[in-house]
PDB file of N, CA and C in Angstrom:
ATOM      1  N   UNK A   1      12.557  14.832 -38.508  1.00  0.00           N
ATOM      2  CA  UNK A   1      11.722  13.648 -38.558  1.00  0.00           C
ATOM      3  C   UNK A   1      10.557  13.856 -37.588  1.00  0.00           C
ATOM      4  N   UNK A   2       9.398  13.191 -37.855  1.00  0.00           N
ATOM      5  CA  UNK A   2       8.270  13.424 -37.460  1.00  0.00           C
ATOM      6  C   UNK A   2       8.328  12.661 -35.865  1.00  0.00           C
ATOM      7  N   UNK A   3       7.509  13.161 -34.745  1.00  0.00           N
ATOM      8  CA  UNK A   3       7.194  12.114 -34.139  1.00  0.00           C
ATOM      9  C   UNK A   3       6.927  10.637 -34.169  1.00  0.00           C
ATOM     10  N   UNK A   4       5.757  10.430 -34.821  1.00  0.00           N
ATOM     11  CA  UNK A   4       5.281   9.323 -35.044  1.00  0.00           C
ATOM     12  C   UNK A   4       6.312   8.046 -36.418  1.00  0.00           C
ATOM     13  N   UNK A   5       7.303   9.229 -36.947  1.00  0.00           N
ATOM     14  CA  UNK A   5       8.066   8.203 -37.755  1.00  0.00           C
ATOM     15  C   UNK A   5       8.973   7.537 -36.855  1.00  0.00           C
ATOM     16  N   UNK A   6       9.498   8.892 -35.998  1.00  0.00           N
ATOM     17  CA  UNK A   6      10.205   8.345 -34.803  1.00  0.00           C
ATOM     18  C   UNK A   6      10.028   6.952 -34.177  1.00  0.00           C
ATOM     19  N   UNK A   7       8.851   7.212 -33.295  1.00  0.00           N
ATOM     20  CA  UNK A   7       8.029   6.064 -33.063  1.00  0.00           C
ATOM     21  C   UNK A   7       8.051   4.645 -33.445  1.00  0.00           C
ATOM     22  N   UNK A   8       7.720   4.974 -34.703  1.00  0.00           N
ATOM     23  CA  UNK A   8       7.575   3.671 -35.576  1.00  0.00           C
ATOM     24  C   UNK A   8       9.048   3.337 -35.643  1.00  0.00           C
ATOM     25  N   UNK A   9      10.341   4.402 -36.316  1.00  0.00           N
ATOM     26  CA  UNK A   9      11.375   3.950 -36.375  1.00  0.00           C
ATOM     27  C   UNK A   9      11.868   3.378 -35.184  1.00  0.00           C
ATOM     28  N   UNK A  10      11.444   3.359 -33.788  1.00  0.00           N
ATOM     29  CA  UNK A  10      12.024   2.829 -32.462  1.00  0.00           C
ATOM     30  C   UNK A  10      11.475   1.132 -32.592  1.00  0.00           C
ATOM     31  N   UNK A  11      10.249   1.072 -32.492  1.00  0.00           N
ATOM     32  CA  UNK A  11       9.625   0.211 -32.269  1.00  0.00           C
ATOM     33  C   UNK A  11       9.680  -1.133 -33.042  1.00  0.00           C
ATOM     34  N   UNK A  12      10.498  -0.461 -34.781  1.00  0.00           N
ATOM     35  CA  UNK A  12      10.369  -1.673 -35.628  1.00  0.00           C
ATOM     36  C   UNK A  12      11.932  -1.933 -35.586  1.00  0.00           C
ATOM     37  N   UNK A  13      12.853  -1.400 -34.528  1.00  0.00           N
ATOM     38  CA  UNK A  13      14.285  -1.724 -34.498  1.00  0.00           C
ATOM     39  C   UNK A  13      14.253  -2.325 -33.184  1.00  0.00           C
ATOM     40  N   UNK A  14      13.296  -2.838 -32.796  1.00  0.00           N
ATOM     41  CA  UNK A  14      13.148  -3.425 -31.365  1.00  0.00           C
ATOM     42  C   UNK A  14      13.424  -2.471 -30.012  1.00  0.00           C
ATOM     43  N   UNK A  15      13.912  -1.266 -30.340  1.00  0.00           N
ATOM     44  CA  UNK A  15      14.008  -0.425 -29.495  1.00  0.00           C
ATOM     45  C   UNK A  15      13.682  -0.173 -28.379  1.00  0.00           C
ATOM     46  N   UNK A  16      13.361  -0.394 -26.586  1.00  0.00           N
ATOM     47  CA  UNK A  16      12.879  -0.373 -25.791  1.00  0.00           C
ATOM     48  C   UNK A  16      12.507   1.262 -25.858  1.00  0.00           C
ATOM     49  N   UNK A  17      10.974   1.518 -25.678  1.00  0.00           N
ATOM     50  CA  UNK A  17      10.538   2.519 -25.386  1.00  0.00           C
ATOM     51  C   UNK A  17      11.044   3.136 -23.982  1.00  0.00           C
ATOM     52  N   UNK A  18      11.437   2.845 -23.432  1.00  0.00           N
ATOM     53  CA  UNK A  18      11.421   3.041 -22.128  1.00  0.00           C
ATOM     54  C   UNK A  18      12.948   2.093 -21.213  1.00  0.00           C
ATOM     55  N   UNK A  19      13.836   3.360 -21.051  1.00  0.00           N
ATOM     56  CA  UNK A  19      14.747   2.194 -20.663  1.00  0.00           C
ATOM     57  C   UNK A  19      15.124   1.872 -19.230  1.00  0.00           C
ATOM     58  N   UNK A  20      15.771   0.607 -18.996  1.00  0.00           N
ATOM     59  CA  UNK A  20      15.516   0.398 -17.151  1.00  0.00           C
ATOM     60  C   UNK A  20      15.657   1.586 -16.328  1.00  0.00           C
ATOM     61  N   UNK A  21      16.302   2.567 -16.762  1.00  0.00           N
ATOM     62  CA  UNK A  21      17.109   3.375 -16.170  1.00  0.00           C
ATOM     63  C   UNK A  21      16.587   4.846 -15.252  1.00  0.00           C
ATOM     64  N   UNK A  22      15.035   4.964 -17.268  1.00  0.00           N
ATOM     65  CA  UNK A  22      13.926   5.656 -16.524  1.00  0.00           C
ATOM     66  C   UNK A  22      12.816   5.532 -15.464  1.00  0.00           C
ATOM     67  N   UNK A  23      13.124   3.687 -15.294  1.00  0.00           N
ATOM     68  CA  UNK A  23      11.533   3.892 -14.402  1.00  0.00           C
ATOM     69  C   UNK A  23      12.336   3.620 -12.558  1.00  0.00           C
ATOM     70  N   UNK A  24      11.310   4.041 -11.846  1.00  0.00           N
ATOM     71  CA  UNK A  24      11.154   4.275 -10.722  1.00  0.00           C
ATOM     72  C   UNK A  24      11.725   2.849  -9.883  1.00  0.00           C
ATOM     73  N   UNK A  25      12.783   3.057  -9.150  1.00  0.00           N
ATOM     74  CA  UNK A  25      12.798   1.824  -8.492  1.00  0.00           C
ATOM     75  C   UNK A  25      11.578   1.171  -7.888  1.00  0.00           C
ATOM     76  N   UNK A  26      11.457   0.035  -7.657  1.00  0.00           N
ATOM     77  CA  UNK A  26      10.780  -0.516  -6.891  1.00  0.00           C
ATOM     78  C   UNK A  26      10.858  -1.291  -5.749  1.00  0.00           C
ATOM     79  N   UNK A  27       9.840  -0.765  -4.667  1.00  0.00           N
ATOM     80  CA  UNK A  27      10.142  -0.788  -3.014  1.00  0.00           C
ATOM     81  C   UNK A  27      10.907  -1.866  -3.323  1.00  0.00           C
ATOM     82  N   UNK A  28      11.569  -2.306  -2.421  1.00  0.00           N
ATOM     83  CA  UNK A  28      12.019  -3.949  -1.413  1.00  0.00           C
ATOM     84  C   UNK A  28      10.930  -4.802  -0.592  1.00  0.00           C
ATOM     85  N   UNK A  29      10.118  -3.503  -0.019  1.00  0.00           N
ATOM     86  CA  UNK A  29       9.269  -4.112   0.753  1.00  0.00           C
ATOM     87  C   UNK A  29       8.134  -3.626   0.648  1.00  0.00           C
ATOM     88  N   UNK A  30       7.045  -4.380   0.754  1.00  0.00           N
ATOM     89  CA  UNK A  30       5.425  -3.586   0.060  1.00  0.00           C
ATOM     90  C   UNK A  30       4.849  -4.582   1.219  1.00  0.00           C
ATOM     91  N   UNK A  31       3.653  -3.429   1.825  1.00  0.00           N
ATOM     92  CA  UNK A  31       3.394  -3.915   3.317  1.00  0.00           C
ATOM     93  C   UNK A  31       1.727  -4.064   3.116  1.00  0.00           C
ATOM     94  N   UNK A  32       1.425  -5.233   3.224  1.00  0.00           N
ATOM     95  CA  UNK A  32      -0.121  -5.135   2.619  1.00  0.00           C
ATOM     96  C   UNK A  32      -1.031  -5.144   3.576  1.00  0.00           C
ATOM     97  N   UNK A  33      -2.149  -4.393   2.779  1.00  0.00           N
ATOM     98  CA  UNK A  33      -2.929  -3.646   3.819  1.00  0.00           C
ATOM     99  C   UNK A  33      -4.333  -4.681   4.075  1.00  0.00           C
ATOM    100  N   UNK A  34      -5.016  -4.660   5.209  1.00  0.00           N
ATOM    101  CA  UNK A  34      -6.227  -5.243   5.374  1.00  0.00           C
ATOM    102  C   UNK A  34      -7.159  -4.542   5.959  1.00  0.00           C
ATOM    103  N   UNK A  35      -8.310  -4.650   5.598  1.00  0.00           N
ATOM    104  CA  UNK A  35      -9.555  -3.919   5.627  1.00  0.00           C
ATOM    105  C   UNK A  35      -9.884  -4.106   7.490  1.00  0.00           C
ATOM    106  N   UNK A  36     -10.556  -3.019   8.045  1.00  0.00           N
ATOM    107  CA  UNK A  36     -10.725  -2.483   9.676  1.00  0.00           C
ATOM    108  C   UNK A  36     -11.503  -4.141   9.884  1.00  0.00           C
ATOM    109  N   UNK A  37     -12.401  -4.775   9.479  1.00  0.00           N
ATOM    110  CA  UNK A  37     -13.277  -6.223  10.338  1.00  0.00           C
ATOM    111  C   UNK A  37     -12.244  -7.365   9.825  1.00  0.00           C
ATOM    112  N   UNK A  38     -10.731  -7.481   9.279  1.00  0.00           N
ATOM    113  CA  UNK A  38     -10.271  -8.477   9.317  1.00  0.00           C
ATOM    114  C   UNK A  38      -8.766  -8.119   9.941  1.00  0.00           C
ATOM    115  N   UNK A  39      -8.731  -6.721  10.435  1.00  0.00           N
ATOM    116  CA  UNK A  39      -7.475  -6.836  11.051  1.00  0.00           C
ATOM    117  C   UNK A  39      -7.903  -7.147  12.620  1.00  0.00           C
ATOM    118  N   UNK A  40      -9.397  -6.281  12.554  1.00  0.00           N
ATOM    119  CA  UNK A  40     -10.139  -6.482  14.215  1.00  0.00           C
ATOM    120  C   UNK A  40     -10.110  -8.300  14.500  1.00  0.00           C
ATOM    121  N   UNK A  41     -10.796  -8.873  13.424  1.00  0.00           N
ATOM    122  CA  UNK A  41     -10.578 -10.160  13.891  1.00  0.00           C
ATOM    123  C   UNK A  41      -9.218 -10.840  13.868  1.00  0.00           C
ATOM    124  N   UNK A  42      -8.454 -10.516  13.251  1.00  0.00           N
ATOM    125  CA  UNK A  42      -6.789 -10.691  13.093  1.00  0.00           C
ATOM    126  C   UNK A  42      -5.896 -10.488  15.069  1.00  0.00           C
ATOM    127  N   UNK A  43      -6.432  -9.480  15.449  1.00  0.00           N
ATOM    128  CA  UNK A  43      -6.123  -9.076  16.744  1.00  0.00           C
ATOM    129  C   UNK A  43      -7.114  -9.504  17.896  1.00  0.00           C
ATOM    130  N   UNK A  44      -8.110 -10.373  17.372  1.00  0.00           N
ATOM    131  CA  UNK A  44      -8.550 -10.506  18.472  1.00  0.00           C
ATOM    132  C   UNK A  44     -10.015  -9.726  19.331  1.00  0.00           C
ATOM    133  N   UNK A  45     -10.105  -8.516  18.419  1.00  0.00           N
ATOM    134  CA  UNK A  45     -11.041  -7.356  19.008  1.00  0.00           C
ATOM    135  C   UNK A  45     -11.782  -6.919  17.879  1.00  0.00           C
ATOM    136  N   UNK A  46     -13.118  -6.071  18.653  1.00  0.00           N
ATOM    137  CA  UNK A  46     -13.526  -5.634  17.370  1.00  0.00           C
ATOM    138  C   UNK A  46     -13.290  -4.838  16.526  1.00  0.00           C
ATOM    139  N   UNK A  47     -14.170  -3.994  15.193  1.00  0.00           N
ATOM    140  CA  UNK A  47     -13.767  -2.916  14.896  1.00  0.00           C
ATOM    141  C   UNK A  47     -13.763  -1.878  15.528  1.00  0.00           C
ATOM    142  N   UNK A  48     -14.750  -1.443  16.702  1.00  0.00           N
ATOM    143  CA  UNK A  48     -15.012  -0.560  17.263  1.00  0.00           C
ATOM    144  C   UNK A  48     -13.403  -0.155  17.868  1.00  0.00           C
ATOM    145  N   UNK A  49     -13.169  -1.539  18.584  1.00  0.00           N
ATOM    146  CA  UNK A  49     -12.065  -1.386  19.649  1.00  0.00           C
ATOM    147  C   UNK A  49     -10.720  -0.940  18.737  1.00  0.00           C
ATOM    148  N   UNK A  50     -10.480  -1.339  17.599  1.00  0.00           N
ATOM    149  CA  UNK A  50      -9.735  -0.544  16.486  1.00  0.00           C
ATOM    150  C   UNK A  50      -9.918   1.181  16.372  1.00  0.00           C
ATOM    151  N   UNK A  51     -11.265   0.752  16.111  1.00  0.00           N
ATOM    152  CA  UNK A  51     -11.672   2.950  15.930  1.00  0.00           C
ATOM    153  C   UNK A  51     -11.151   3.488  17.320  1.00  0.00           C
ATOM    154  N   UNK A  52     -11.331   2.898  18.586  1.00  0.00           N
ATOM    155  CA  UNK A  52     -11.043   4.003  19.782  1.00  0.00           C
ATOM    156  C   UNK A  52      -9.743   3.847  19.542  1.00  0.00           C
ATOM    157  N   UNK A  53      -9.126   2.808  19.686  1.00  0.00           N
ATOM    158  CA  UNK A  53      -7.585   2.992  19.172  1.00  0.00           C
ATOM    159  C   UNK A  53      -6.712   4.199  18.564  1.00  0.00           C
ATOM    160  N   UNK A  54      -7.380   3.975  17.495  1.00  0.00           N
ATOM    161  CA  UNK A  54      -7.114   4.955  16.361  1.00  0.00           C
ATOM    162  C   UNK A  54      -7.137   6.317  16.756  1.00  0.00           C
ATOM    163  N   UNK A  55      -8.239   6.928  17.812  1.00  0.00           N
ATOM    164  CA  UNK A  55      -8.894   8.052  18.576  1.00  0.00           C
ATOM    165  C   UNK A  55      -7.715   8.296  19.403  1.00  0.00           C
ATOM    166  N   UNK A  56      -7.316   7.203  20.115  1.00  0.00           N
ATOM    167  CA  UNK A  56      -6.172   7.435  21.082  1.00  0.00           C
ATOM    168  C   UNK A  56      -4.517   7.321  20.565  1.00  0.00           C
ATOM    169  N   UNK A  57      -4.553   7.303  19.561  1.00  0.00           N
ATOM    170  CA  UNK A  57      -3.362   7.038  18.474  1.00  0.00           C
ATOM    171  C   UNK A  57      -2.364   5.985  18.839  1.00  0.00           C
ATOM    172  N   UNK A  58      -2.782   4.763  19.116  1.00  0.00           N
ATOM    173  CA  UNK A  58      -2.533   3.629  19.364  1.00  0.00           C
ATOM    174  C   UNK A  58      -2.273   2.922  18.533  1.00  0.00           C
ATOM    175  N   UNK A  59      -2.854   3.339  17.659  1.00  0.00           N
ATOM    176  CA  UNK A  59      -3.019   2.811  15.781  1.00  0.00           C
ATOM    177  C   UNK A  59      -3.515   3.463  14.537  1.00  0.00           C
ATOM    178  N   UNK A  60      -2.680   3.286  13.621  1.00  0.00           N
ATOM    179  CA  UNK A  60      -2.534   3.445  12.811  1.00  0.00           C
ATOM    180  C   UNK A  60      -3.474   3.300  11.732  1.00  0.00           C
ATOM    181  N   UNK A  61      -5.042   4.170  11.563  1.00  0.00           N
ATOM    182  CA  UNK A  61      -6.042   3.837  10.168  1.00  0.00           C
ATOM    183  C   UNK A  61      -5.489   3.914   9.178  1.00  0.00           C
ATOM    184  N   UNK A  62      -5.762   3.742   8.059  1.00  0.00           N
ATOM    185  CA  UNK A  62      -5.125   4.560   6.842  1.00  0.00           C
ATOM    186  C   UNK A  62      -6.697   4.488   6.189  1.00  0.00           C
ATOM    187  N   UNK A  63      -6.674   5.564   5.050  1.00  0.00           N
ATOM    188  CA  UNK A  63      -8.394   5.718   4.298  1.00  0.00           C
ATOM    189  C   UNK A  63      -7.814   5.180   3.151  1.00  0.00           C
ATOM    190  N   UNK A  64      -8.898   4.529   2.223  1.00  0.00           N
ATOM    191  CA  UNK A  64      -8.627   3.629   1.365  1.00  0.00           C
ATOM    192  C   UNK A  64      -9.148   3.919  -0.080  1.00  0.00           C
ATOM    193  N   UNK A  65     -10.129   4.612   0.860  1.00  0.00           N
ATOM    194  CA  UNK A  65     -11.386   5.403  -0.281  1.00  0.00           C
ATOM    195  C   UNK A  65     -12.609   6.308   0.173  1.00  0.00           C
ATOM    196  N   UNK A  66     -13.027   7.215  -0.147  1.00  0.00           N
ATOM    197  CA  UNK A  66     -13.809   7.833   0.692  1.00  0.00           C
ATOM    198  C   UNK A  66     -14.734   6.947   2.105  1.00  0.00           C
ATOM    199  N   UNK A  67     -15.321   5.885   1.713  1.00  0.00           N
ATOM    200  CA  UNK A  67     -15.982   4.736   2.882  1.00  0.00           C
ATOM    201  C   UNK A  67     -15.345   3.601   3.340  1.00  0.00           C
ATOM    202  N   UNK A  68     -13.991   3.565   2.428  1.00  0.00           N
ATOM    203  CA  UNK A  68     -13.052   2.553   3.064  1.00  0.00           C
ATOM    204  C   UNK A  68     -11.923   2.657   3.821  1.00  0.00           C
ATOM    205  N   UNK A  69     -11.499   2.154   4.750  1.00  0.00           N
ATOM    206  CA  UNK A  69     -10.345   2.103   5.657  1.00  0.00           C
ATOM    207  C   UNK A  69      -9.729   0.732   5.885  1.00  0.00           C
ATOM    208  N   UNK A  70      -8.742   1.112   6.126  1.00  0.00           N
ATOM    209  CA  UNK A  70      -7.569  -0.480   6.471  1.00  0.00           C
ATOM    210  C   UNK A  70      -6.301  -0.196   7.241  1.00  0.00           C
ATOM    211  N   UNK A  71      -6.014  -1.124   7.603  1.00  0.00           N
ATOM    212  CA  UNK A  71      -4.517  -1.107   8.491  1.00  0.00           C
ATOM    213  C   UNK A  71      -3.618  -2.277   7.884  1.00  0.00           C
ATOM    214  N   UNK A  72      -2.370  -1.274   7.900  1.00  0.00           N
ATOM    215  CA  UNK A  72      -1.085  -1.864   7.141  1.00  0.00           C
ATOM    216  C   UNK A  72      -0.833  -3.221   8.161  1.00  0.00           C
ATOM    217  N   UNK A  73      -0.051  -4.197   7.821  1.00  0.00           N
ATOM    218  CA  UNK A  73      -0.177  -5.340   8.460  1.00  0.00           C
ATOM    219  C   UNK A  73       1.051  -4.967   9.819  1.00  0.00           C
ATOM    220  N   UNK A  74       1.873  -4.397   9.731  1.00  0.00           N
ATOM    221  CA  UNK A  74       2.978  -4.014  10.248  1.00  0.00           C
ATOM    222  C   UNK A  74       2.572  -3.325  11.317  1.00  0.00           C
ATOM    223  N   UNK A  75       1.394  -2.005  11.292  1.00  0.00           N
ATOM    224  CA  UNK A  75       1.049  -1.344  11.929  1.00  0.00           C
ATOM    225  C   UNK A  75       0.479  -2.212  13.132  1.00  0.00           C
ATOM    226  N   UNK A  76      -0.817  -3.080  12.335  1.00  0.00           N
ATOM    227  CA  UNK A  76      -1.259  -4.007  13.189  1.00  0.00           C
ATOM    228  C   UNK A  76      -0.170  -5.305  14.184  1.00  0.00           C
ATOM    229  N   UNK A  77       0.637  -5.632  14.074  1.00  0.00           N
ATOM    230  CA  UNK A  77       1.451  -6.347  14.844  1.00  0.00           C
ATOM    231  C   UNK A  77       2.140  -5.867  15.363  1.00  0.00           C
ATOM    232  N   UNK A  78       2.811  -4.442  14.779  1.00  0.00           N
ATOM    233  CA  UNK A  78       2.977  -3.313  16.191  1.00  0.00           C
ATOM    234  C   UNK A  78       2.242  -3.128  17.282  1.00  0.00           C
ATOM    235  N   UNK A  79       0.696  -2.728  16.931  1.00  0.00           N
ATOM    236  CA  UNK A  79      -0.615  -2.778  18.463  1.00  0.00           C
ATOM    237  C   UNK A  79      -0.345  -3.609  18.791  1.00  0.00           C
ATOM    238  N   UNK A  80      -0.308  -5.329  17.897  1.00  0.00           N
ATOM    239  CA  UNK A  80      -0.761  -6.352  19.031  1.00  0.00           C
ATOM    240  C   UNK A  80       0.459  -6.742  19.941  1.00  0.00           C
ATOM    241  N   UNK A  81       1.303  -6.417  19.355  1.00  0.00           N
ATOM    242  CA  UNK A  81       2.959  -6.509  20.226  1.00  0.00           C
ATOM    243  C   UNK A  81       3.015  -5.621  21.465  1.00  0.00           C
ATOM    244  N   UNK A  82       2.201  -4.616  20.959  1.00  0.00           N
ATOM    245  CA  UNK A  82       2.340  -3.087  22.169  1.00  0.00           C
ATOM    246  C   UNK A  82       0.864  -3.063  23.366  1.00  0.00           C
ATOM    247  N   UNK A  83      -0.097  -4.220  23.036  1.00  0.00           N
ATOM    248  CA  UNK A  83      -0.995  -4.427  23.715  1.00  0.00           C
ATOM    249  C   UNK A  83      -0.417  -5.826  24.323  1.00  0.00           C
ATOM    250  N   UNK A  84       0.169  -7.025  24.112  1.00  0.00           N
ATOM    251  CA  UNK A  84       0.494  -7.897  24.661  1.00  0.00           C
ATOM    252  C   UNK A  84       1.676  -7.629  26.078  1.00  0.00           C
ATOM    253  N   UNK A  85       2.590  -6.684  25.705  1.00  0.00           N
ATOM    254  CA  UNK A  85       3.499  -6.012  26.950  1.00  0.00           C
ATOM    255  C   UNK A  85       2.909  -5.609  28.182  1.00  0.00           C
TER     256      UNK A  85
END
């Protein structure tokens, strides 16, 4: 039998293409990220004071896109937890 009869024969027997079993779990926890001028204002400081951070590995950048950067929210309340001590 052909591919595509295949196909058709799955699809018109209600057949799930795809069964739970193949796809990829998914996290528990998904940690969302915010862009470098709203985590700076989030903490209190600027972006700059983020970038030396980052220089001194204090924190955590992540690149987003070639001109974009952000910090995971987790990362950020780690600094501000580890700068408040």
């Amino acid at each position: 039998m052909c591919a595509i009869k295949q196909l058709t024969a799955m699809v018109s027997n209600d057949m799930p293409l795809i069964s739970e079993t193949q796809l990829p779990p998914s996290p528990a926890f998904v940690d969302k990220v915010v862009s470098l001028p709203e985590a700076a204002h989030l903490a209190g400081v600027s972006p700059d004071t983020l970038r030396r951070c980052h220089k001194r590995q204090e924190l955590k950048i992540i690149k987003l896109s070639p001109r974009r950067v952000g910090v995971r929210l987790s990362d950020l309340k780690a600094f501000i937890d580890g700068r408040a001590a």
